[in-house]
Protein backbone atom coordinates (compact mmCIF):
# COMPACT_ATOMS: atom_id res chain seq x y z
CA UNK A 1 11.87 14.09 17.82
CA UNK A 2 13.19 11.01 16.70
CA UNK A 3 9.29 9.23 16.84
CA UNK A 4 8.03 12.16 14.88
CA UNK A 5 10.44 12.08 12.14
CA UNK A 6 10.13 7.81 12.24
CA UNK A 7 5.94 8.33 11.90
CA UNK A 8 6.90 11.36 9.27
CA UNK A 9 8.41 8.38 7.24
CA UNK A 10 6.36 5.50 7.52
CA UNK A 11 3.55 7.92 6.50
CA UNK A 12 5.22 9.29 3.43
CA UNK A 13 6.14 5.50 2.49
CA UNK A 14 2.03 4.34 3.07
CA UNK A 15 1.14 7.69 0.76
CA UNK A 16 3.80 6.04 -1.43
CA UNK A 17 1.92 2.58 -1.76
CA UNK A 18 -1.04 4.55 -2.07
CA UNK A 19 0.26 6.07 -5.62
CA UNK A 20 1.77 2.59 -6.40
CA UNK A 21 -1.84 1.54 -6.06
CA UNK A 22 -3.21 3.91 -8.51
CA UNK A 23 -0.56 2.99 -10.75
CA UNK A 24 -1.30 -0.37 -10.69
CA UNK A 25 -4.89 0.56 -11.48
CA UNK A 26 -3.42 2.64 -14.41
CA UNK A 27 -1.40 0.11 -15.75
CA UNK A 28 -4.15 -2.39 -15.64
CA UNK A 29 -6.68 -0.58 -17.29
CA UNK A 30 -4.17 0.90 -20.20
CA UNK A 31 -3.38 -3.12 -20.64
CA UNK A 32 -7.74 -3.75 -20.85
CA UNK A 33 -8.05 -1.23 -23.21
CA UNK A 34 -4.89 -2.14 -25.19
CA UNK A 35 -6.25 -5.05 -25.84
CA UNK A 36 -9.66 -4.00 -26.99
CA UNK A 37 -8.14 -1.61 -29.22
CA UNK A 38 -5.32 -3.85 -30.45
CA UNK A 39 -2.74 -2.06 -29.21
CA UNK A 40 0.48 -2.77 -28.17
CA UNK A 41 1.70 -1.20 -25.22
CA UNK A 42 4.99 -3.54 -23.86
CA UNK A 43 5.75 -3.62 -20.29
CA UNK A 44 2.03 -2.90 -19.17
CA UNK A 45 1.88 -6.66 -17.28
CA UNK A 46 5.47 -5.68 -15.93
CA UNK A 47 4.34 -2.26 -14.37
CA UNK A 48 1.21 -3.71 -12.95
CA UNK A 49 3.00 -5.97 -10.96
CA UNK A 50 6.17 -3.93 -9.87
CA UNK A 51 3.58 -1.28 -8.50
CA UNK A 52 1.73 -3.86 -6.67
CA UNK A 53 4.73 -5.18 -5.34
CA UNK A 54 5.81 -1.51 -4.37
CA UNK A 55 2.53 -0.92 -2.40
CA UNK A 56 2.52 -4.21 -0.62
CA UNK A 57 6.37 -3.55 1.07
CA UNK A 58 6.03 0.33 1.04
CA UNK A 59 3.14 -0.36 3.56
CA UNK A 60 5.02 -2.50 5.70
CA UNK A 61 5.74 0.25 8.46
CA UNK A 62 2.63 1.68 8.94
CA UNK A 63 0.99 -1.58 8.83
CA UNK A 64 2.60 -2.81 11.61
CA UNK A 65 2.46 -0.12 13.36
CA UNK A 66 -0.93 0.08 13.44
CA UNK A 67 -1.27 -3.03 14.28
CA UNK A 68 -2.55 -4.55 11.12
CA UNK A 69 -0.56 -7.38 10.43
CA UNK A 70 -2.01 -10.70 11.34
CA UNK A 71 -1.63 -11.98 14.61
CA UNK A 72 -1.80 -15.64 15.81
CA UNK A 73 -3.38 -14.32 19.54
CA UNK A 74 -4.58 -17.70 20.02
CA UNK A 75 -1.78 -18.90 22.33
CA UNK A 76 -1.41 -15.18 23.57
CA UNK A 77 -4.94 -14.98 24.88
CA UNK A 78 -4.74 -18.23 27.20
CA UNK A 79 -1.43 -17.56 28.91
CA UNK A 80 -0.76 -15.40 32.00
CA UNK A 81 0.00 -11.71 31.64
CA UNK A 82 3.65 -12.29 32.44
CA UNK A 83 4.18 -15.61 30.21
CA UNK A 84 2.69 -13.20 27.62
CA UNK A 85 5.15 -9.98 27.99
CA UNK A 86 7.82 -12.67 27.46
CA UNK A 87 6.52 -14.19 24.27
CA UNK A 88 5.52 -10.74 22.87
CA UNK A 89 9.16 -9.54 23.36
CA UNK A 90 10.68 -12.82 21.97
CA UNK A 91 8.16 -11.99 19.28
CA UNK A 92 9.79 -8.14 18.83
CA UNK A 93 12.90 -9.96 18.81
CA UNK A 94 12.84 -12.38 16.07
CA UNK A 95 10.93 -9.39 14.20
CA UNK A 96 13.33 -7.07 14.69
CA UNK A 97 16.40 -9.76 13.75
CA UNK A 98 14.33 -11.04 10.58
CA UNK A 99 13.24 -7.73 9.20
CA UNK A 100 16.91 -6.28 9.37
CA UNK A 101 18.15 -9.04 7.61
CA UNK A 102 15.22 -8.41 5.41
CA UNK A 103 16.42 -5.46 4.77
CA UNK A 104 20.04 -6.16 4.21
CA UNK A 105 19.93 -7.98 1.13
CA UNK A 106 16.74 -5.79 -0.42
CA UNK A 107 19.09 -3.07 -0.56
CA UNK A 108 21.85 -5.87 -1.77
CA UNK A 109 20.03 -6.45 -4.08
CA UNK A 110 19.09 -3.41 -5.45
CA UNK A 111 22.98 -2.33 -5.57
CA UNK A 112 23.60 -5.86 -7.07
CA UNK A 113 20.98 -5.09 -10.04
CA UNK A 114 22.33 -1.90 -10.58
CA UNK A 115 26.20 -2.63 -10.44
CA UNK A 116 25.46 -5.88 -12.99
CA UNK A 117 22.96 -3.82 -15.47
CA UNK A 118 20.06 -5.94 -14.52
CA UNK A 119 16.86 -5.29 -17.39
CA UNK A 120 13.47 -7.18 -16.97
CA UNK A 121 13.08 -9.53 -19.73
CA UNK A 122 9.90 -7.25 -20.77
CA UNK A 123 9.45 -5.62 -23.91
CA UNK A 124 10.32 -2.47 -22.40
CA UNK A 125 14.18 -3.71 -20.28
CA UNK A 126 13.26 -2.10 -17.10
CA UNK A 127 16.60 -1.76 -15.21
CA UNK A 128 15.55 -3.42 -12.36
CA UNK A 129 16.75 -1.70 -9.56
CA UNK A 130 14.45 0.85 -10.31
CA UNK A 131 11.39 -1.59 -8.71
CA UNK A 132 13.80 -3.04 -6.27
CA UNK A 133 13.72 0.06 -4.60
CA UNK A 134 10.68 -0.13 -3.40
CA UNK A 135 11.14 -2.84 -1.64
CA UNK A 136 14.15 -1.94 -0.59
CA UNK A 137 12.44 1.17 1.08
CA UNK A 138 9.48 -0.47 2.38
CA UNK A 139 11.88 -3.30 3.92
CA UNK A 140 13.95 0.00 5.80
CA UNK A 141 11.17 1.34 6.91
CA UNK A 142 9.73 -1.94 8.47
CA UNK A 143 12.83 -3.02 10.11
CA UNK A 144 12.64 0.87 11.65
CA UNK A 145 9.33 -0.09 12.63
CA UNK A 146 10.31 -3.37 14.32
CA UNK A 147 13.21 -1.58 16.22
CA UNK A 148 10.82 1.46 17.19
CA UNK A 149 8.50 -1.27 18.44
CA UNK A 150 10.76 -3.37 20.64
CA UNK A 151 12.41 0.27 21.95
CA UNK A 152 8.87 1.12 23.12
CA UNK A 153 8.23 -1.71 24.86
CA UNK A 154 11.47 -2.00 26.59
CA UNK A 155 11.09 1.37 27.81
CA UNK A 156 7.20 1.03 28.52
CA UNK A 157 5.68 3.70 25.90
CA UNK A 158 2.82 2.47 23.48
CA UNK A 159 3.89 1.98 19.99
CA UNK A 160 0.75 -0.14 18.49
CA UNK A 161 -2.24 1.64 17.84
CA UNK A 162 -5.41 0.56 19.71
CA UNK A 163 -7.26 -1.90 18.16
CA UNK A 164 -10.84 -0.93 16.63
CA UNK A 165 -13.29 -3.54 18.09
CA UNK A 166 -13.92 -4.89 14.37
CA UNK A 167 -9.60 -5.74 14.29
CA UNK A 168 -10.14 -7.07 17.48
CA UNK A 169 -13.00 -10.19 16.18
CA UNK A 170 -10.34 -10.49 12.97
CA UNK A 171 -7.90 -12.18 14.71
């Protein structure tokens, strides 16, 4: 129950980036026209990049989860199977420890911008914790992640999607 409702979540957040990534495509294309037409649309530069920003940590979870992110599998690949359980769980470790910290102070920070009234310098004052949520979202659902991951390998269930064979040559 509790892996359904996790994978529930780290979908909704990748359809999430997915609309951040349209938006970005919006906001990019209202700012080439503006400027063809001479108009002045402030903020445009401003929205491109929070919605970029959104889609990059709102896929977090389901990136690593399907086992996207890069991997240094050099050292991994020339070290026996046992010497390699260790240093993938010392891996799940420091990922679980860095992402919660991670997370921590992106949600700090988005109760920090909103407490002190925080604006983007933009023409349009975005309060800022408005963005900052995103990331604050995507950085919750990737420490979940993390701690999903190192709770399936402790207890031996698969948590990382299989590998295409094209991921596989990437690395």
């Amino acid at each position: 129950m509790f892996q359904r409702l996790t994978m529930g979540f780290y979908r909704l957040l990748l359809i999430l980036a997915g609309v951040a990534l349209i938006g970005a495509f919006v906001a990019i294309m209202l700012n080439i026209l503006a400027r063809i037409f001479l108009w002045n649309i402030p903020g445009l530069d401003g929205y491109a990049g929070y919605t970029i920003a959104a889609a990059l940590f709102l896929a977090l979870p389901s990136t690593l989860q399907n086992n996207e992110h890069i991997r240094a599998t050099l050292v991994l690949d020339r070290v026996s199977a046992g010497k390699r359980n260790v240093m993938e769980l010392i891996a799940l470790l420091l990922g679980v420890g860095i992402s919660f910290f991670l997370a921590w102070f992106a949600v700090r920070l988005v109760w920090v911008s909103y407490t002190l009234h925080d604006v983007a310098y933009t023409g349009d004052a975005t309060p800022m914790w408005i963005p900052q949520l995103s990331m604050a979202l995507g950085c919750i659902g990737f420490a979940m992640a993390f701690a999903q991951a190192l709770w399936a390998r402790l207890s031996g269930t698969p948590f990382f999607a299989e590998a295409s064979e094209e991921a596989s040559h990437a690395d």
